[in-house]
N, C-alpha and C. Protein backbone atom coordinates (compact mmCIF):
# COMPACT_ATOMS: atom_id res chain seq x y z
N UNK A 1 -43.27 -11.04 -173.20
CA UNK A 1 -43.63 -10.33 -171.99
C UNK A 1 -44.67 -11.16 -171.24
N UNK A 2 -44.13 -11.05 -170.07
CA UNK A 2 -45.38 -12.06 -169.23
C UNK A 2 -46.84 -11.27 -168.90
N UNK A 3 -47.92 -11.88 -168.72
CA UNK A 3 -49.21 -11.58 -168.33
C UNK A 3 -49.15 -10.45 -167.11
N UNK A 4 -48.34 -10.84 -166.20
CA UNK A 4 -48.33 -10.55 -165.10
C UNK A 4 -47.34 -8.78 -165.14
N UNK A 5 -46.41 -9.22 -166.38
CA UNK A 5 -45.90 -7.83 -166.18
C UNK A 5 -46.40 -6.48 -167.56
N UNK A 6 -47.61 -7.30 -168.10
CA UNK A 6 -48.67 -6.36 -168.90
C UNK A 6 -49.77 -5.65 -168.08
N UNK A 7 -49.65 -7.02 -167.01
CA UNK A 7 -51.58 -6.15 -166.19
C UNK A 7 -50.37 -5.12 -165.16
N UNK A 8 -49.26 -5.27 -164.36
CA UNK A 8 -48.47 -4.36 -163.99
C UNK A 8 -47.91 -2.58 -164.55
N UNK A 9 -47.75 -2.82 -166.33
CA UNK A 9 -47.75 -1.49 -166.82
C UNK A 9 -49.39 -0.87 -167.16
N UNK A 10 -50.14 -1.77 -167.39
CA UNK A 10 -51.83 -0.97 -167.54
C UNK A 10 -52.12 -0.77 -166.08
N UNK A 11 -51.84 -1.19 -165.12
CA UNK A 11 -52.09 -0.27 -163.92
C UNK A 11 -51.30 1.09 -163.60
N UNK A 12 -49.93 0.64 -164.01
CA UNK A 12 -48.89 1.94 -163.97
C UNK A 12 -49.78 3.18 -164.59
N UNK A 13 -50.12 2.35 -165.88
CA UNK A 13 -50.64 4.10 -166.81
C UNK A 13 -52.22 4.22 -166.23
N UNK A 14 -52.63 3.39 -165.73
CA UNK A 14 -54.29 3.37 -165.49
C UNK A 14 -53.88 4.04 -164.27
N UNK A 15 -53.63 4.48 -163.42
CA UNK A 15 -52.79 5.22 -162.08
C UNK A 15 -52.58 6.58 -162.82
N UNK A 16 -51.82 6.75 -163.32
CA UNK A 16 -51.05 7.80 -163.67
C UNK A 16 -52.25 8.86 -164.57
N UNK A 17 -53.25 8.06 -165.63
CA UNK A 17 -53.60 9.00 -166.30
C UNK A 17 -55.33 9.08 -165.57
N UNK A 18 -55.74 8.31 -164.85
CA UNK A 18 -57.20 8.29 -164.68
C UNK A 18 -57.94 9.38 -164.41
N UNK A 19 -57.60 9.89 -164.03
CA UNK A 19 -57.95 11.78 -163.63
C UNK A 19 -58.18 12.34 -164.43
N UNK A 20 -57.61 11.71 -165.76
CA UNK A 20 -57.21 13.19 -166.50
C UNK A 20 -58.51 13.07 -167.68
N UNK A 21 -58.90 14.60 -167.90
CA UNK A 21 -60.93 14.40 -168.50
C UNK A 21 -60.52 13.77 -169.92
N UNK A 22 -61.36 13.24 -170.26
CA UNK A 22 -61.65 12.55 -171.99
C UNK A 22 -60.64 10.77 -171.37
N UNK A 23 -59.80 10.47 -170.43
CA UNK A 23 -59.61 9.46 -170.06
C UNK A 23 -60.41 8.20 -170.10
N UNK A 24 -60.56 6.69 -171.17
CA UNK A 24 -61.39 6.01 -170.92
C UNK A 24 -60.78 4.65 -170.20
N UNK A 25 -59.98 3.97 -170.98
CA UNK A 25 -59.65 2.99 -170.40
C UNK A 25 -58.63 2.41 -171.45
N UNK A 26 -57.18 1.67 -170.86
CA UNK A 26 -56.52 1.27 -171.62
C UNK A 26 -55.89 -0.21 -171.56
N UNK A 27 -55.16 -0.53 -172.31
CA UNK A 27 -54.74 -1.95 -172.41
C UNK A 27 -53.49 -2.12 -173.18
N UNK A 28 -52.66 -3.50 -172.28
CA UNK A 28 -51.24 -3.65 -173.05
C UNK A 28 -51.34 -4.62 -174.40
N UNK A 29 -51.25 -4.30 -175.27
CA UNK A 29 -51.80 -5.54 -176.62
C UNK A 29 -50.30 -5.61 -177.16
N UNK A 30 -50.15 -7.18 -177.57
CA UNK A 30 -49.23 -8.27 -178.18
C UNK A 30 -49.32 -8.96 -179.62
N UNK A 31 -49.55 -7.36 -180.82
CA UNK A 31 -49.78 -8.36 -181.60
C UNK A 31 -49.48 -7.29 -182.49
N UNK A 32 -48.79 -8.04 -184.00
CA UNK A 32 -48.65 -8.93 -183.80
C UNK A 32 -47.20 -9.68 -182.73
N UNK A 33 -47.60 -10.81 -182.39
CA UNK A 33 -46.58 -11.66 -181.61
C UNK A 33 -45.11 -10.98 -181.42
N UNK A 34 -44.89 -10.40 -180.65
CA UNK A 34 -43.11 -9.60 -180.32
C UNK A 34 -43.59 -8.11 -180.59
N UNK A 35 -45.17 -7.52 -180.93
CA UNK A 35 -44.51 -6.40 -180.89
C UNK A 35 -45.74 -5.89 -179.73
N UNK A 36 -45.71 -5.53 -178.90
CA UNK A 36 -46.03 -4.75 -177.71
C UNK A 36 -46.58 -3.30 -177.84
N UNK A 37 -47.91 -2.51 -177.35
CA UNK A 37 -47.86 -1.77 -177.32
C UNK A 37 -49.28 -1.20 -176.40
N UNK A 38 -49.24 -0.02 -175.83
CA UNK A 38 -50.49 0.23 -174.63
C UNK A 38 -51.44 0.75 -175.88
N UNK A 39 -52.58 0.46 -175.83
CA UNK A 39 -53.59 1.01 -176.44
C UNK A 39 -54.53 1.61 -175.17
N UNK A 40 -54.64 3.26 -175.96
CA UNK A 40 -55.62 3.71 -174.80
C UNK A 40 -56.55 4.50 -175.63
N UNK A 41 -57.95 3.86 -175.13
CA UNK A 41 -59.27 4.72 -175.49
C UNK A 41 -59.15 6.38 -174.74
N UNK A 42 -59.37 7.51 -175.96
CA UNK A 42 -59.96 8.48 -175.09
C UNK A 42 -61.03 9.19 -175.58
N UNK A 43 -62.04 9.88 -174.39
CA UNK A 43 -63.05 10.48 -175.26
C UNK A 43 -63.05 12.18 -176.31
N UNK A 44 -61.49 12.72 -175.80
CA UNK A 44 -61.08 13.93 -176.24
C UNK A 44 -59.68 14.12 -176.33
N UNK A 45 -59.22 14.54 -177.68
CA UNK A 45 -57.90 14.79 -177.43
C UNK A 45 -57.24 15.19 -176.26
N UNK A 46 -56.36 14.17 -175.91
CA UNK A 46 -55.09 14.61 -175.02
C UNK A 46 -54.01 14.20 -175.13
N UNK A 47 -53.61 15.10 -174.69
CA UNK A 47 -52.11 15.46 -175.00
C UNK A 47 -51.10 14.17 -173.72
N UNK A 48 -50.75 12.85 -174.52
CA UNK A 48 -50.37 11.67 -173.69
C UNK A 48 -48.76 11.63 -174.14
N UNK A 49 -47.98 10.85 -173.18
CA UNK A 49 -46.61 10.98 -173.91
C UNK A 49 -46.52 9.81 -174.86
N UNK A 50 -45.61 10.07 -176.00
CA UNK A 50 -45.27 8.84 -176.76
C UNK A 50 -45.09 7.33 -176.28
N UNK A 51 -44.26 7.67 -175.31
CA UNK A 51 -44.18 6.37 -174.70
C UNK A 51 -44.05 6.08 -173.22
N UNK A 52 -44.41 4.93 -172.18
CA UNK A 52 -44.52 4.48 -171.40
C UNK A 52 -43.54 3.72 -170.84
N UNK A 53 -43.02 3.64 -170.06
CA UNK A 53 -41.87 2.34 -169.80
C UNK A 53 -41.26 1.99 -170.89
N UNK A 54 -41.26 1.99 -171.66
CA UNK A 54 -40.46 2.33 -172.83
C UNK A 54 -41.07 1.47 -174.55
N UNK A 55 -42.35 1.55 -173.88
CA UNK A 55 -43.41 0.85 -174.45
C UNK A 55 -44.09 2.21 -175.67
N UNK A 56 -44.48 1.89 -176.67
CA UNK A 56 -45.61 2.82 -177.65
C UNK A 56 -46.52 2.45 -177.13
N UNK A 57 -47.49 4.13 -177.04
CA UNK A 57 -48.35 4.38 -176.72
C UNK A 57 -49.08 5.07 -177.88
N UNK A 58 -50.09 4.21 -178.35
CA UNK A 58 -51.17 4.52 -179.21
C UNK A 58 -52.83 4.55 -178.43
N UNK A 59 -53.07 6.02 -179.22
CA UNK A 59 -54.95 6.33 -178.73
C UNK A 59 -56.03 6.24 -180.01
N UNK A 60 -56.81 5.87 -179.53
CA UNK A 60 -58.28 5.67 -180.47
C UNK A 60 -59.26 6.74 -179.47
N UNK A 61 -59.71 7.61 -180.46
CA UNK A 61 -60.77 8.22 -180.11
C UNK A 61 -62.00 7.30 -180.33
N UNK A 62 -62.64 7.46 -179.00
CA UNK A 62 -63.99 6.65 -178.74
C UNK A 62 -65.26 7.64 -178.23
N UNK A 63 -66.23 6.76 -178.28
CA UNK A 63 -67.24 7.94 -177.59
C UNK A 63 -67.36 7.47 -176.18
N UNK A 64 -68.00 8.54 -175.64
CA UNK A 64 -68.33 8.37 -174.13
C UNK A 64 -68.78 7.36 -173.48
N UNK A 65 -68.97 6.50 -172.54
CA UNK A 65 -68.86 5.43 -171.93
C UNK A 65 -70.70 5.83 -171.60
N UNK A 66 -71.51 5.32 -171.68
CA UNK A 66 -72.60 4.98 -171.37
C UNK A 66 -73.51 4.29 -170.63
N UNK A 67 -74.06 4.32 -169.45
CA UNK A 67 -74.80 3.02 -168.71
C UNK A 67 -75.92 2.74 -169.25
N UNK A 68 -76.15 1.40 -169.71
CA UNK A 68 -77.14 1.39 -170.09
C UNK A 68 -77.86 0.92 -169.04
N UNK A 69 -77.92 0.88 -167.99
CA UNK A 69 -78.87 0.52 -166.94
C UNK A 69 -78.52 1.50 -165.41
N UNK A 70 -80.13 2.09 -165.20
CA UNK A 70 -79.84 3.25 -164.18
C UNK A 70 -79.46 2.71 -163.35
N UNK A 71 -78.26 4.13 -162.16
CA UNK A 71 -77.79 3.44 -160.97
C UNK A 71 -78.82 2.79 -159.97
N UNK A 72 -78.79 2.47 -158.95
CA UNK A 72 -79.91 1.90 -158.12
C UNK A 72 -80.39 3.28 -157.73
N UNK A 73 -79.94 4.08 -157.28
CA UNK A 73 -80.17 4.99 -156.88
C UNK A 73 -81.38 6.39 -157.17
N UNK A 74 -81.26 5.60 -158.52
CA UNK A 74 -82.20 6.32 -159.99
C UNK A 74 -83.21 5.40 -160.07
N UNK A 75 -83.36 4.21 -159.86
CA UNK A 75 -84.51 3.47 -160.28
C UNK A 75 -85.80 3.79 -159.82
N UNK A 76 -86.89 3.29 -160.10
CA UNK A 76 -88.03 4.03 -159.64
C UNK A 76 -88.25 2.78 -158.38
């Protein structure tokens, strides 16, 4: 699968699911070598479909995304 048509389906699903709460961030991973599949961080169970373009879709529960540095807006 080319580069170009991995960053194409992680926008498809990065589109489709971003809205949705406990949503963190996902990615198309190649490994090992021939086998393909979207990995998506979330911070709460949800309910995602099996598969994507006809791709497996596997989730890792993660914790919440954190800034470690205040917005500008917050700074003193």
């Amino acid at each position: 699968m080319t580069r170009q048509r991995r960053e194409d389906i992680r926008i498809g699903f990065f589109q489709k699911h971003r809205r949705d709460p406990g949503f963190s961030s996902v990615c198309v991973r190649e490994q090992p070598p021939g086998e393909v599949y979207i990995d998506v961080e979330v911070t709460e169970k949800l309910s995602l479909e099996r598969f994507f373009e006809g791709i497996p879709v596997r989730t890792t529960l993660t914790t919440p995304f954190v800034n470690a540095v205040l917005p500008i807006s917050e700074r003193p």
